[in-house]
PDB file of N, CA and C in Angstrom:
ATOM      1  N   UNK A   1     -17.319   0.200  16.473  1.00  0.00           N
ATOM      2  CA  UNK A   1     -16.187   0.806  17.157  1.00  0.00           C
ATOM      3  C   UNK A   1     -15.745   2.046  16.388  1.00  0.00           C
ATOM      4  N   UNK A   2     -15.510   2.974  16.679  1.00  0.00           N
ATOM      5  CA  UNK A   2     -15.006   4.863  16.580  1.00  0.00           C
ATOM      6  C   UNK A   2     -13.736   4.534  16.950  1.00  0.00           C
ATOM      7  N   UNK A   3     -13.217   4.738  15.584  1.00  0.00           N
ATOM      8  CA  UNK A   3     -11.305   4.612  15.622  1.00  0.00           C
ATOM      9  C   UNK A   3     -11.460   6.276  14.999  1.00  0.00           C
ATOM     10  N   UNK A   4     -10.626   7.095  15.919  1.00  0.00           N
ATOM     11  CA  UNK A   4      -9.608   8.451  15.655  1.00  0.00           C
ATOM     12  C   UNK A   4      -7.937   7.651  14.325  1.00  0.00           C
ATOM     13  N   UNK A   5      -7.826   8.377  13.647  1.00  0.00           N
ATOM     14  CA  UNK A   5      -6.870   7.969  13.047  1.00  0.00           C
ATOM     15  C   UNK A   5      -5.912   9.311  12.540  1.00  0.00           C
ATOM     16  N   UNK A   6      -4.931   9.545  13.067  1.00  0.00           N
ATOM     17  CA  UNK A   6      -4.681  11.378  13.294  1.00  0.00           C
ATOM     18  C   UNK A   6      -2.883  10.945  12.823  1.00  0.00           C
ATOM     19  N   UNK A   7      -2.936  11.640  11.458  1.00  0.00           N
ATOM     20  CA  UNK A   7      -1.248  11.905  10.624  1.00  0.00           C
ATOM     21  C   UNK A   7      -1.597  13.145   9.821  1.00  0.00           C
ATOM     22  N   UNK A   8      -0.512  13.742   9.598  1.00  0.00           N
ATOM     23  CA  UNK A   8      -0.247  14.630   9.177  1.00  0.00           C
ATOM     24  C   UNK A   8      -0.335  14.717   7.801  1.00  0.00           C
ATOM     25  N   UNK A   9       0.042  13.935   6.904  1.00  0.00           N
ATOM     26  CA  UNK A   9      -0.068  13.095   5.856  1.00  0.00           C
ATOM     27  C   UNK A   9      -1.124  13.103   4.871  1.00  0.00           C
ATOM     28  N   UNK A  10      -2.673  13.735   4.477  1.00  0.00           N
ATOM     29  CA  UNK A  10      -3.297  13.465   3.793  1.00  0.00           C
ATOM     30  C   UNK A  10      -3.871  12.252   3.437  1.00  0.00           C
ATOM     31  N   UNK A  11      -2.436  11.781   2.271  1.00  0.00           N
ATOM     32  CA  UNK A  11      -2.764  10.483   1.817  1.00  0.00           C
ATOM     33  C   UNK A  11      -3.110   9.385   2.331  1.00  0.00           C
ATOM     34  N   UNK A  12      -2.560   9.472   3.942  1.00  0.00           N
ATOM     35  CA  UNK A  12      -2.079   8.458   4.770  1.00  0.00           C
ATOM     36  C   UNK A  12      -3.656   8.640   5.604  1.00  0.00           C
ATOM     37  N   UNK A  13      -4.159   9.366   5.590  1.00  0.00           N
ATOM     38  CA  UNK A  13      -5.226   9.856   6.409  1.00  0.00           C
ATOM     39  C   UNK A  13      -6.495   8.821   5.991  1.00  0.00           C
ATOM     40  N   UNK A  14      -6.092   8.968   4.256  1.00  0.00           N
ATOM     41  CA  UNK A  14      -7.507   8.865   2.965  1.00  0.00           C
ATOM     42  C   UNK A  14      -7.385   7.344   3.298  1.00  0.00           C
ATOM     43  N   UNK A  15      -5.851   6.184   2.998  1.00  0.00           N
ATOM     44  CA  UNK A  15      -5.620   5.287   2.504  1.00  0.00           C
ATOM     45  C   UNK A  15      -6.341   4.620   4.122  1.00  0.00           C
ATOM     46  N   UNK A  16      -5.548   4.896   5.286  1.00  0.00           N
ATOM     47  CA  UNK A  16      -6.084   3.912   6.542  1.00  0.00           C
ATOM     48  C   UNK A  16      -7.891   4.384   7.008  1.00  0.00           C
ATOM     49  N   UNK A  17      -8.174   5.665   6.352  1.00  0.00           N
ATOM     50  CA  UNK A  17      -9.630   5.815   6.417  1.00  0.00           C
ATOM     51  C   UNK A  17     -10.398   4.733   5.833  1.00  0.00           C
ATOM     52  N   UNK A  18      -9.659   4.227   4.567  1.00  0.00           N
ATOM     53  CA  UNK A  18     -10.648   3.850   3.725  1.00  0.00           C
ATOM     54  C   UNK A  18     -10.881   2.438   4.067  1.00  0.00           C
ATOM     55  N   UNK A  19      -9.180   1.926   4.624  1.00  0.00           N
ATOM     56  CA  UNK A  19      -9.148   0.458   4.706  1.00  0.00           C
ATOM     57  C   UNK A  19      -9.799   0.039   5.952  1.00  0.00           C
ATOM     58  N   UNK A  20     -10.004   0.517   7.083  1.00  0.00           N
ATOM     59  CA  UNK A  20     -10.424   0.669   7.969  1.00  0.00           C
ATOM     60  C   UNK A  20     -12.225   0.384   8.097  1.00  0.00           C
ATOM     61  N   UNK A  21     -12.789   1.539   7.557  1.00  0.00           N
ATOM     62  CA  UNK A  21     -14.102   1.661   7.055  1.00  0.00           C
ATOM     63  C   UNK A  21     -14.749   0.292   6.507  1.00  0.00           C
ATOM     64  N   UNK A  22     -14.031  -0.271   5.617  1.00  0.00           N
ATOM     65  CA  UNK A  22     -13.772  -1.519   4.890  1.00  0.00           C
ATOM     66  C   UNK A  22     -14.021  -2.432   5.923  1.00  0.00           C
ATOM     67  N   UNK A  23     -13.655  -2.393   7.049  1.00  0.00           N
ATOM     68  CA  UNK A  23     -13.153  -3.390   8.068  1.00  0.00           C
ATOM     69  C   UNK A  23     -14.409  -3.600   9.023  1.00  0.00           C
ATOM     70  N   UNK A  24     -15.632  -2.614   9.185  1.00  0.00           N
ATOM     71  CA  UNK A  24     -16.478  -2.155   9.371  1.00  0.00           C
ATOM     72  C   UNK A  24     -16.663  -1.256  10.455  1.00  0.00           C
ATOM     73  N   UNK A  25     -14.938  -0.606  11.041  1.00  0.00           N
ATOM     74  CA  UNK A  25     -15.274   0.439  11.722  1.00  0.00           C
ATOM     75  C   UNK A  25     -15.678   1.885  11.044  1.00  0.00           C
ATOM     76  N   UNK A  26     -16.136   2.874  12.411  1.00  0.00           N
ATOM     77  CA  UNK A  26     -16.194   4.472  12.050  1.00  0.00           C
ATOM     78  C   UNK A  26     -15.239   4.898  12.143  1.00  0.00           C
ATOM     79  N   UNK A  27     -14.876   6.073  10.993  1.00  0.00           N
ATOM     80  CA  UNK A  27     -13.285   6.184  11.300  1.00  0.00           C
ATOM     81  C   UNK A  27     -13.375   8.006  11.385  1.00  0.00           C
ATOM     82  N   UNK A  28     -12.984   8.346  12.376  1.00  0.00           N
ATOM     83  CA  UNK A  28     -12.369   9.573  12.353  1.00  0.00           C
ATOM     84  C   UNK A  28     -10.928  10.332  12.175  1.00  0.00           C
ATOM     85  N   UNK A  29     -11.149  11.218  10.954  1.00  0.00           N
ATOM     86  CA  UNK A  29      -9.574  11.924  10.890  1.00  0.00           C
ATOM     87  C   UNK A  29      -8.897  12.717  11.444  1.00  0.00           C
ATOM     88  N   UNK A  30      -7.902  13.145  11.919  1.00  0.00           N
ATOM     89  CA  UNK A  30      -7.080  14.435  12.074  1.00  0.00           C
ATOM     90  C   UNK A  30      -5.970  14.807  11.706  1.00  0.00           C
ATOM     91  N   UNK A  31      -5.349  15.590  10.806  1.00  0.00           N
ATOM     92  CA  UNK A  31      -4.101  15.652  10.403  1.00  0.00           C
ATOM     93  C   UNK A  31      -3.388  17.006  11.538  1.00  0.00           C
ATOM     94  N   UNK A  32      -3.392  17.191  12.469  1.00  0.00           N
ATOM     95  CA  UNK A  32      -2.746  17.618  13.195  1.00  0.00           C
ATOM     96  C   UNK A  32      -2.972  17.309  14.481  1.00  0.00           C
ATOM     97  N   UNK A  33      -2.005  17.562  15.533  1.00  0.00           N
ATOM     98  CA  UNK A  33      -2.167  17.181  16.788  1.00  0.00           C
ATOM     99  C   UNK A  33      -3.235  17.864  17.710  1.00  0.00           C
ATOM    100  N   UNK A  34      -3.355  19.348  17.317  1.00  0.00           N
ATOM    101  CA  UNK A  34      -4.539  20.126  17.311  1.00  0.00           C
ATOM    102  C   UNK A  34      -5.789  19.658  17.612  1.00  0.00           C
ATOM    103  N   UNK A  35      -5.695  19.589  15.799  1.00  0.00           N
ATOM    104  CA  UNK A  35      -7.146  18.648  15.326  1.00  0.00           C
ATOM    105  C   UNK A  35      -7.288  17.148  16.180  1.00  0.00           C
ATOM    106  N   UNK A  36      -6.383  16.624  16.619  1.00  0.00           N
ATOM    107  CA  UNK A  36      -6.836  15.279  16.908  1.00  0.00           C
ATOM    108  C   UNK A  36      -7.449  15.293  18.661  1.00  0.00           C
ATOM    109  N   UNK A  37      -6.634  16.790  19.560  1.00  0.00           N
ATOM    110  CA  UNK A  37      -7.348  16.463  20.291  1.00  0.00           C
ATOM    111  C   UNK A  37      -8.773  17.574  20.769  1.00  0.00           C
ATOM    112  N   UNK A  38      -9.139  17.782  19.220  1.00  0.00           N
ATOM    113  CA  UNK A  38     -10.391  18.493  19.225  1.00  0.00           C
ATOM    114  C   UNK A  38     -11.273  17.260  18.992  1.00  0.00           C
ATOM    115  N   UNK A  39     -10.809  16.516  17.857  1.00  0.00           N
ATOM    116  CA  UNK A  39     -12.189  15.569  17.466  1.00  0.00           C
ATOM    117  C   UNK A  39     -11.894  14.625  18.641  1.00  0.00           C
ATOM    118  N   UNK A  40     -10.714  14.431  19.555  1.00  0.00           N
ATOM    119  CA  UNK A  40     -10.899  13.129  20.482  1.00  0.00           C
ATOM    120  C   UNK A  40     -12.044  13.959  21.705  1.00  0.00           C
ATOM    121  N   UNK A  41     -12.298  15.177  21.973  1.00  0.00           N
ATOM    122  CA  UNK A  41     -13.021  15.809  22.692  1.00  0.00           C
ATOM    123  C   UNK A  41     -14.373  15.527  22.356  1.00  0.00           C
ATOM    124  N   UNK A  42     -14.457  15.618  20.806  1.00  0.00           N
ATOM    125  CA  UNK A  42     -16.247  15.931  20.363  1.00  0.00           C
ATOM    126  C   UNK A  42     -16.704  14.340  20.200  1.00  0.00           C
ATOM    127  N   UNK A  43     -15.733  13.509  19.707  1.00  0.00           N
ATOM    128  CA  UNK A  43     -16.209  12.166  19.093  1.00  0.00           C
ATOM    129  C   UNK A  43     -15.811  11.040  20.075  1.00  0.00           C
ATOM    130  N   UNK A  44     -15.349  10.885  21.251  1.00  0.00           N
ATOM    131  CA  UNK A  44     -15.296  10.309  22.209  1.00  0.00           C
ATOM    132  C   UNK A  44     -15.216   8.856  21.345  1.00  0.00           C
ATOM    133  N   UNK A  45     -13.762   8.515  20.437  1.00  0.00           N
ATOM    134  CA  UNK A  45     -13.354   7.434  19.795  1.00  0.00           C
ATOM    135  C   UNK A  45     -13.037   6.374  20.732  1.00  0.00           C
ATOM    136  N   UNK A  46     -13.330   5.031  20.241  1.00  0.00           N
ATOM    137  CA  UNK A  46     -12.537   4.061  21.322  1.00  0.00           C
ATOM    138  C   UNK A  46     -11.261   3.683  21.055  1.00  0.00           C
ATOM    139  N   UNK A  47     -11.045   4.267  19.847  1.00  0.00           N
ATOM    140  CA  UNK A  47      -9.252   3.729  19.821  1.00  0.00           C
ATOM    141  C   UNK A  47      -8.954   4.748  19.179  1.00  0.00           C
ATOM    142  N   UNK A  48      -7.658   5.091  19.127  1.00  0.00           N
ATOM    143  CA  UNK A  48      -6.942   5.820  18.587  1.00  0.00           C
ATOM    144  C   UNK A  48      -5.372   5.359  17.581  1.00  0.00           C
ATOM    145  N   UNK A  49      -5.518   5.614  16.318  1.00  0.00           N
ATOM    146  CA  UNK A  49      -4.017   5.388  15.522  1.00  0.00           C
ATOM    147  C   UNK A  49      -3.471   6.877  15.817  1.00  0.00           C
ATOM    148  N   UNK A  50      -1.646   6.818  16.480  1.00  0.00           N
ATOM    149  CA  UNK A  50      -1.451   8.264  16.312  1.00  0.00           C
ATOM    150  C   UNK A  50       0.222   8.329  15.737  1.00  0.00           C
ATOM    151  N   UNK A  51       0.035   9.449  14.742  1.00  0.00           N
ATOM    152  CA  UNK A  51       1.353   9.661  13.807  1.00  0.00           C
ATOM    153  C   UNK A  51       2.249  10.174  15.345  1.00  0.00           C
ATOM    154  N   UNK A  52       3.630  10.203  15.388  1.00  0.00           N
ATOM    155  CA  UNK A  52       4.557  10.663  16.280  1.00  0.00           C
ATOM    156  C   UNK A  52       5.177  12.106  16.108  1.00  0.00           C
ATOM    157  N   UNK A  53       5.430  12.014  14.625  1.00  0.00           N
ATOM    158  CA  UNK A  53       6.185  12.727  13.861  1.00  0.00           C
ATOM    159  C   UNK A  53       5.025  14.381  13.430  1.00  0.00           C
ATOM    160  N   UNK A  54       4.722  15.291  13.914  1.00  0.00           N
ATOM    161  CA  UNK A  54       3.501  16.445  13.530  1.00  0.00           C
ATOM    162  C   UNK A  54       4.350  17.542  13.932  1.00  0.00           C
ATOM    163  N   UNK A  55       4.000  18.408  12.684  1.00  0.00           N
ATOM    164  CA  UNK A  55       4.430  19.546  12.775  1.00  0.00           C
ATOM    165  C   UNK A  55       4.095  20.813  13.824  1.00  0.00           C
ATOM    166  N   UNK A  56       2.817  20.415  14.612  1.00  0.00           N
ATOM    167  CA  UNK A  56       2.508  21.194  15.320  1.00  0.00           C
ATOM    168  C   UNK A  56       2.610  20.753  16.733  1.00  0.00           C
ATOM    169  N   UNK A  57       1.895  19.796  17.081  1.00  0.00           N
ATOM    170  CA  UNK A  57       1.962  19.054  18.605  1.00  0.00           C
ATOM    171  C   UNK A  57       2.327  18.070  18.160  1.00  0.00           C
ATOM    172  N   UNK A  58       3.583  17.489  18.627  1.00  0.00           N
ATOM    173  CA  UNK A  58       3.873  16.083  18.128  1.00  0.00           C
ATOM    174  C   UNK A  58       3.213  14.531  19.238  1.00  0.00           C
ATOM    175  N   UNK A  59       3.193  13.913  18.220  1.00  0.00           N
ATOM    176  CA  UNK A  59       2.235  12.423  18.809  1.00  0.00           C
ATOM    177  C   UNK A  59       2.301  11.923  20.383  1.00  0.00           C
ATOM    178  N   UNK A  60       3.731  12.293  20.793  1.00  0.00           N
ATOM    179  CA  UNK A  60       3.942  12.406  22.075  1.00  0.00           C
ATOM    180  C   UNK A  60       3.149  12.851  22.990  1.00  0.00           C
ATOM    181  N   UNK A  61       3.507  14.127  22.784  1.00  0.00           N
ATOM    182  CA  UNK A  61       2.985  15.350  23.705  1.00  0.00           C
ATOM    183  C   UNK A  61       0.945  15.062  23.641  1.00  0.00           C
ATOM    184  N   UNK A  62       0.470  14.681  22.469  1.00  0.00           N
ATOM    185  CA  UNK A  62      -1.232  14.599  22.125  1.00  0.00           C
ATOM    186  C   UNK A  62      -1.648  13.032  22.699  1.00  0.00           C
ATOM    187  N   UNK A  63      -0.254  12.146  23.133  1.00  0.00           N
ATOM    188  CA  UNK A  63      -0.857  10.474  23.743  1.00  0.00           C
ATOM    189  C   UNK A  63      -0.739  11.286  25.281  1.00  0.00           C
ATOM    190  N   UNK A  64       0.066  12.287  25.558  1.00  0.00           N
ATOM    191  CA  UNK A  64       0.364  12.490  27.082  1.00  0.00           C
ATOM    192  C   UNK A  64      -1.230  13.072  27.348  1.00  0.00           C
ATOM    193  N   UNK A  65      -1.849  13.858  26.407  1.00  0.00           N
ATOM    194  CA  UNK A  65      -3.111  14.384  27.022  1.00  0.00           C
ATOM    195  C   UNK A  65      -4.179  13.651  26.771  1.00  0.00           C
ATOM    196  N   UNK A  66      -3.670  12.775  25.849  1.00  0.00           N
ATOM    197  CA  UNK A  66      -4.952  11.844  25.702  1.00  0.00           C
ATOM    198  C   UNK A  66      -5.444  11.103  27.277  1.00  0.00           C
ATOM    199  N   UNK A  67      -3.910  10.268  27.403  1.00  0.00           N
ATOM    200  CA  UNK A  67      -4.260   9.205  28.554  1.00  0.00           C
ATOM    201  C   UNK A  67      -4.468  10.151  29.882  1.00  0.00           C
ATOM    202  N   UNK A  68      -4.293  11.458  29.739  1.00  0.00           N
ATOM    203  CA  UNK A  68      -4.394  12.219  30.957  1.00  0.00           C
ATOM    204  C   UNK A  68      -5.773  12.555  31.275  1.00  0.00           C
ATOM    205  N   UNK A  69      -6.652  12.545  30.140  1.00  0.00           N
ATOM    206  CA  UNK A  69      -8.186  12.760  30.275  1.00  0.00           C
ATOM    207  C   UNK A  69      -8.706  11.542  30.248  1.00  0.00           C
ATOM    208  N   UNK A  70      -8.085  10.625  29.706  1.00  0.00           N
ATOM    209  CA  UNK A  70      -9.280   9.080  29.117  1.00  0.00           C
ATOM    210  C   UNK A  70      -7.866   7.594  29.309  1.00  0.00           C
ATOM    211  N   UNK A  71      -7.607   7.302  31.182  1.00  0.00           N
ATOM    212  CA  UNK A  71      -6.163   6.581  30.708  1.00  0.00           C
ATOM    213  C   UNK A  71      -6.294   5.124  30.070  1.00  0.00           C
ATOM    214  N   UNK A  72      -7.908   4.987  30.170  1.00  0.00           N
ATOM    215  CA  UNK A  72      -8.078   3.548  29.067  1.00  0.00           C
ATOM    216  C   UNK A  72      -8.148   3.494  28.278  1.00  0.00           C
ATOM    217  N   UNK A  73      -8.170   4.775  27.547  1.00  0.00           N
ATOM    218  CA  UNK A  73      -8.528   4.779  25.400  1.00  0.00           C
ATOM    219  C   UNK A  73      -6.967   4.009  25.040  1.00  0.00           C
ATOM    220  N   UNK A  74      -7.450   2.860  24.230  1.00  0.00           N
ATOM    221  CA  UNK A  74      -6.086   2.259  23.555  1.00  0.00           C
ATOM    222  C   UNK A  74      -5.903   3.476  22.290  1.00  0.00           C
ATOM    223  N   UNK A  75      -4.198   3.454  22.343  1.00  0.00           N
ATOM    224  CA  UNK A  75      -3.755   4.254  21.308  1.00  0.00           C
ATOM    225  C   UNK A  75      -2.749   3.587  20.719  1.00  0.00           C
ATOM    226  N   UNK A  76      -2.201   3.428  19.982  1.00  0.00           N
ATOM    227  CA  UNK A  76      -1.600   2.810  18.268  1.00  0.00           C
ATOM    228  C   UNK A  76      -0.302   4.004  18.290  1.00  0.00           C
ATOM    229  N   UNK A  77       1.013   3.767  18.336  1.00  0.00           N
ATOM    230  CA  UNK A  77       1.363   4.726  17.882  1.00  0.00           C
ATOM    231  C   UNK A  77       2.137   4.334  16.337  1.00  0.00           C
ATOM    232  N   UNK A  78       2.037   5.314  15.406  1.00  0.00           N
ATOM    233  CA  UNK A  78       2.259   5.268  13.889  1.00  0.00           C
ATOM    234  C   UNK A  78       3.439   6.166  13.674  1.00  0.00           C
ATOM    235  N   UNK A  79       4.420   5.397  12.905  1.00  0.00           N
ATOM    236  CA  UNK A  79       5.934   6.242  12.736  1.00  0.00           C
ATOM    237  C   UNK A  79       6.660   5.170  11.842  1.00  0.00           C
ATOM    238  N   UNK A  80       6.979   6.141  10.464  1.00  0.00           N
ATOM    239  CA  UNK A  80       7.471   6.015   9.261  1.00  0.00           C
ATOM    240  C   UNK A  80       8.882   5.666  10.046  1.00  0.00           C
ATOM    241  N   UNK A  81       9.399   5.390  10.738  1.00  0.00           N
ATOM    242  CA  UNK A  81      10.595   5.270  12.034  1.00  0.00           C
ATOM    243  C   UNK A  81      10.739   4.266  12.439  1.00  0.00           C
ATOM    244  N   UNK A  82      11.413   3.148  13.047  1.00  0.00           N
ATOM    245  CA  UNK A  82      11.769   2.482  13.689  1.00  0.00           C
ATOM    246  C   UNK A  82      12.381   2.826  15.109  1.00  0.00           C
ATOM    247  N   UNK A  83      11.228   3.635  15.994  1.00  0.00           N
ATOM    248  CA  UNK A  83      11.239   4.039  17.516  1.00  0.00           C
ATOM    249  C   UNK A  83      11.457   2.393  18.627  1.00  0.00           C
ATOM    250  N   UNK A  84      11.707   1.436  18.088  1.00  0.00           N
ATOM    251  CA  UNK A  84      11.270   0.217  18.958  1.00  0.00           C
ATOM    252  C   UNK A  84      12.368   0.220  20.458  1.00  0.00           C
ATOM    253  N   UNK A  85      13.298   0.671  20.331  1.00  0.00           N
ATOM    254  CA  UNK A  85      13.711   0.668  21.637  1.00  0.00           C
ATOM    255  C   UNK A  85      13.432   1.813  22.493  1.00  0.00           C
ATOM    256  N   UNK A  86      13.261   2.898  22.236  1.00  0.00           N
ATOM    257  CA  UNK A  86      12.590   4.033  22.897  1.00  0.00           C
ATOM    258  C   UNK A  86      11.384   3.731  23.253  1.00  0.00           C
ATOM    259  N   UNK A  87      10.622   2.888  22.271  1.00  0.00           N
ATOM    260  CA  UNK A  87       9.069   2.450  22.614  1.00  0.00           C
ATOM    261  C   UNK A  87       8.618   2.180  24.143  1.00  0.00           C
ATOM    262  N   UNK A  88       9.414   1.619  24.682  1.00  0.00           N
ATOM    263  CA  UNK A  88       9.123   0.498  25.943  1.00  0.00           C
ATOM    264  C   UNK A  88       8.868   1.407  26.988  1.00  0.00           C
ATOM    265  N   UNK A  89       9.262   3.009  26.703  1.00  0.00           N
ATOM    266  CA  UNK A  89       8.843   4.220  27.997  1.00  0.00           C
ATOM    267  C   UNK A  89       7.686   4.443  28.036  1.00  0.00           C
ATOM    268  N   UNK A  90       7.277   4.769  26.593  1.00  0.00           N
ATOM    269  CA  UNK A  90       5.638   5.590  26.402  1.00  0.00           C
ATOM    270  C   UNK A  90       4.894   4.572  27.017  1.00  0.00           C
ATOM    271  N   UNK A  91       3.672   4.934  26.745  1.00  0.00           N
ATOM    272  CA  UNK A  91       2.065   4.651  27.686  1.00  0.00           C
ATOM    273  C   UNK A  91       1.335   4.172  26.409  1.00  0.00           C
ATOM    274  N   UNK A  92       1.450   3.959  25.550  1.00  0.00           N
ATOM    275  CA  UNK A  92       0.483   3.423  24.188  1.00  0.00           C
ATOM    276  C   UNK A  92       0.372   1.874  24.567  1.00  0.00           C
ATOM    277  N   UNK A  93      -0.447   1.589  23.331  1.00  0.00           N
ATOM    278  CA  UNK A  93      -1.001   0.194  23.448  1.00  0.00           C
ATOM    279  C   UNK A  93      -0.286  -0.339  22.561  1.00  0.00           C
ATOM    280  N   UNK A  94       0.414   0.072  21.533  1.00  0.00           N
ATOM    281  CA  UNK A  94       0.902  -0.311  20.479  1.00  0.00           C
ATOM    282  C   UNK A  94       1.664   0.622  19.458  1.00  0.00           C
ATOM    283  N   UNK A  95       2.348  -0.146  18.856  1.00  0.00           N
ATOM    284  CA  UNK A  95       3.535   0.370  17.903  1.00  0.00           C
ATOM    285  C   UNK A  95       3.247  -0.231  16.834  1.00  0.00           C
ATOM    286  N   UNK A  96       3.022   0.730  15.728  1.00  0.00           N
ATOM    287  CA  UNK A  96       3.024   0.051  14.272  1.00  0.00           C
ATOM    288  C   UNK A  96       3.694   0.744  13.243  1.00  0.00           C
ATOM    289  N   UNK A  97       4.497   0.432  12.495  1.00  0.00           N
ATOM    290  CA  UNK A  97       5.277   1.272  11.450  1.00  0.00           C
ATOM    291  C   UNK A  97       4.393   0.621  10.247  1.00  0.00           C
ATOM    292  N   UNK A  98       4.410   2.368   9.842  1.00  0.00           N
ATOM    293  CA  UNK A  98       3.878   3.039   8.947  1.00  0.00           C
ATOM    294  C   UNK A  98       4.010   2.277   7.312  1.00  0.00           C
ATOM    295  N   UNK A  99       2.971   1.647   6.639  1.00  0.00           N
ATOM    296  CA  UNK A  99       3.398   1.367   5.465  1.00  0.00           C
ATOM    297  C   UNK A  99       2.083   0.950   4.933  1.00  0.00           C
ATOM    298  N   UNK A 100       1.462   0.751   3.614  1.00  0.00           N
ATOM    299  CA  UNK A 100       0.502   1.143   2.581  1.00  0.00           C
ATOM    300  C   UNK A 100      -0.313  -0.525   3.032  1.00  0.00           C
ATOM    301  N   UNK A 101       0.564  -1.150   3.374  1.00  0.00           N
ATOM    302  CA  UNK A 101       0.037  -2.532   3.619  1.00  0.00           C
ATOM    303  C   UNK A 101      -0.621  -2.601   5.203  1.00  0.00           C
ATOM    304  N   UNK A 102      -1.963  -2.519   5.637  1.00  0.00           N
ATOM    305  CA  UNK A 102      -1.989  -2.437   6.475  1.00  0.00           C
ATOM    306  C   UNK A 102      -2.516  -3.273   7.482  1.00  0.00           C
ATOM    307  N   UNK A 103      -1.729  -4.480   7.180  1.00  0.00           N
ATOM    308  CA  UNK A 103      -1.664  -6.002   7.684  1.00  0.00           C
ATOM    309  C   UNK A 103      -1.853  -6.168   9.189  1.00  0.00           C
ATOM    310  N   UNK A 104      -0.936  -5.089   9.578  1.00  0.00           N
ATOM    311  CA  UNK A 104      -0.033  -5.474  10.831  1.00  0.00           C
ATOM    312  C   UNK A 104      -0.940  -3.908  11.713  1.00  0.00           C
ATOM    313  N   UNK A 105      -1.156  -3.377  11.054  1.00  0.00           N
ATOM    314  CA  UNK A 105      -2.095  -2.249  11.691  1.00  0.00           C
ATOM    315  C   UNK A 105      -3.460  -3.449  11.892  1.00  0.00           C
ATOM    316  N   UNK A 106      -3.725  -3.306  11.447  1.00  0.00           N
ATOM    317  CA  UNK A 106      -5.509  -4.212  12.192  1.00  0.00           C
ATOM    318  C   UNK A 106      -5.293  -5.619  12.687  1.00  0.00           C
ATOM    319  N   UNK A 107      -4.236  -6.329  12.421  1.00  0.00           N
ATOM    320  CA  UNK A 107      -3.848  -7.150  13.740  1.00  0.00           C
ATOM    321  C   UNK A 107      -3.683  -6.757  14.850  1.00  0.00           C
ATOM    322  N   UNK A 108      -2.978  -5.243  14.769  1.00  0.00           N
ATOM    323  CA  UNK A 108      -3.140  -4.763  16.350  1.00  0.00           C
ATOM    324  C   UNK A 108      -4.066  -4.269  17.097  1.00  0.00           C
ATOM    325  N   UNK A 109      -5.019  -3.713  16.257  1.00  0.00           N
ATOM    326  CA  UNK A 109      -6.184  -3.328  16.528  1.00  0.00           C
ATOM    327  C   UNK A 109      -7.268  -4.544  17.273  1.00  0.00           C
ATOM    328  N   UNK A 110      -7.158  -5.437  15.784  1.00  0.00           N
ATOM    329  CA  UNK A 110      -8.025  -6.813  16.640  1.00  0.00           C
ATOM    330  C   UNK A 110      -7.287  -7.237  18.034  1.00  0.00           C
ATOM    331  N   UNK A 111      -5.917  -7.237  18.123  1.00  0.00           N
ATOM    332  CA  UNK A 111      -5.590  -7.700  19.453  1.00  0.00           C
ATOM    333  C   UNK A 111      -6.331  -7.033  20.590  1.00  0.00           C
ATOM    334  N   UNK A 112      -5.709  -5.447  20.507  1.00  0.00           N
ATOM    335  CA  UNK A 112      -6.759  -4.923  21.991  1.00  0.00           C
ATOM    336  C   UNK A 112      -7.818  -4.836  21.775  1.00  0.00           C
ATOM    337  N   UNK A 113      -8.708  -4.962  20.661  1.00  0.00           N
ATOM    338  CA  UNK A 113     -10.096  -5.154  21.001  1.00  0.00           C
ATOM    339  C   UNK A 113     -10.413  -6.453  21.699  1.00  0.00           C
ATOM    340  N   UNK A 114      -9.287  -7.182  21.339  1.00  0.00           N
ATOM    341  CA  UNK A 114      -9.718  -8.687  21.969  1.00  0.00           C
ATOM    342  C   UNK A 114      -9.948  -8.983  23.367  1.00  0.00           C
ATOM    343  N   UNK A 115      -8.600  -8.231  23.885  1.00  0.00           N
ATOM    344  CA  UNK A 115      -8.110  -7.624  25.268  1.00  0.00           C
ATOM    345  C   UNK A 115      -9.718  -7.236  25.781  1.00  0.00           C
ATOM    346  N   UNK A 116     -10.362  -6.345  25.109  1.00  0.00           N
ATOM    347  CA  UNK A 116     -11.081  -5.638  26.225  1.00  0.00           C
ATOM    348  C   UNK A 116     -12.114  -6.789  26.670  1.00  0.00           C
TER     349      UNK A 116
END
């Protein structure tokens, strides 16, 4: 499975790359909203983790074009935030706040893979 994993963040980029990889998916990066929906163009990922919070296109606006080209790619949305009551509008598959432990990130992941 080709997981996109797109924050702004660097560190945050390196740390869920690595744990991920670990997990035995392919992991693709993007630290901008830009970048994420260039590599979601070239690398045709099956899931997507996406930061909310980007300085250039924010996570919003890059899930609106995601599901507008591809409306079955599951997407993850990632935010150092506690968005949970605003959550229930967007179109994602999931909500995960942001933290080094990433327990609760690949539980969600295994869930909609389970789904499919």
């Amino acid at each position: 499975m080709k997981i996109l994993v797109v924050d702004d963040e660097k560190n945050i980029l390196k740390l869920y790359q690595a744990e991920l990889e670990d997990e035995g998916y392919t992991v693709f990066t993007a630290n901008s909203g830009k970048e994420a929906l260039e590599v979601f163009e070239k690398e045709k990922p099956d899931l997507i983790t996406l930061d909310i919070l980007m300085p250039d296109i924010d996570g919003i606006q890059v899930l609106r074009q995601i599901k507008e080209k591809n409306p079955q790619i599951p997407v993850i949305m990632l935010t150092a935030y506690d968005y949970r009551d605003d959550f229930s509008v967007w179109v994602s598959d999931g909500y995960v706040v942001k933290s080094s432990d990433l327990t609760n990130l690949k539980a969600t992941i295994k869930q909609i893979i389970d789904k499919k």
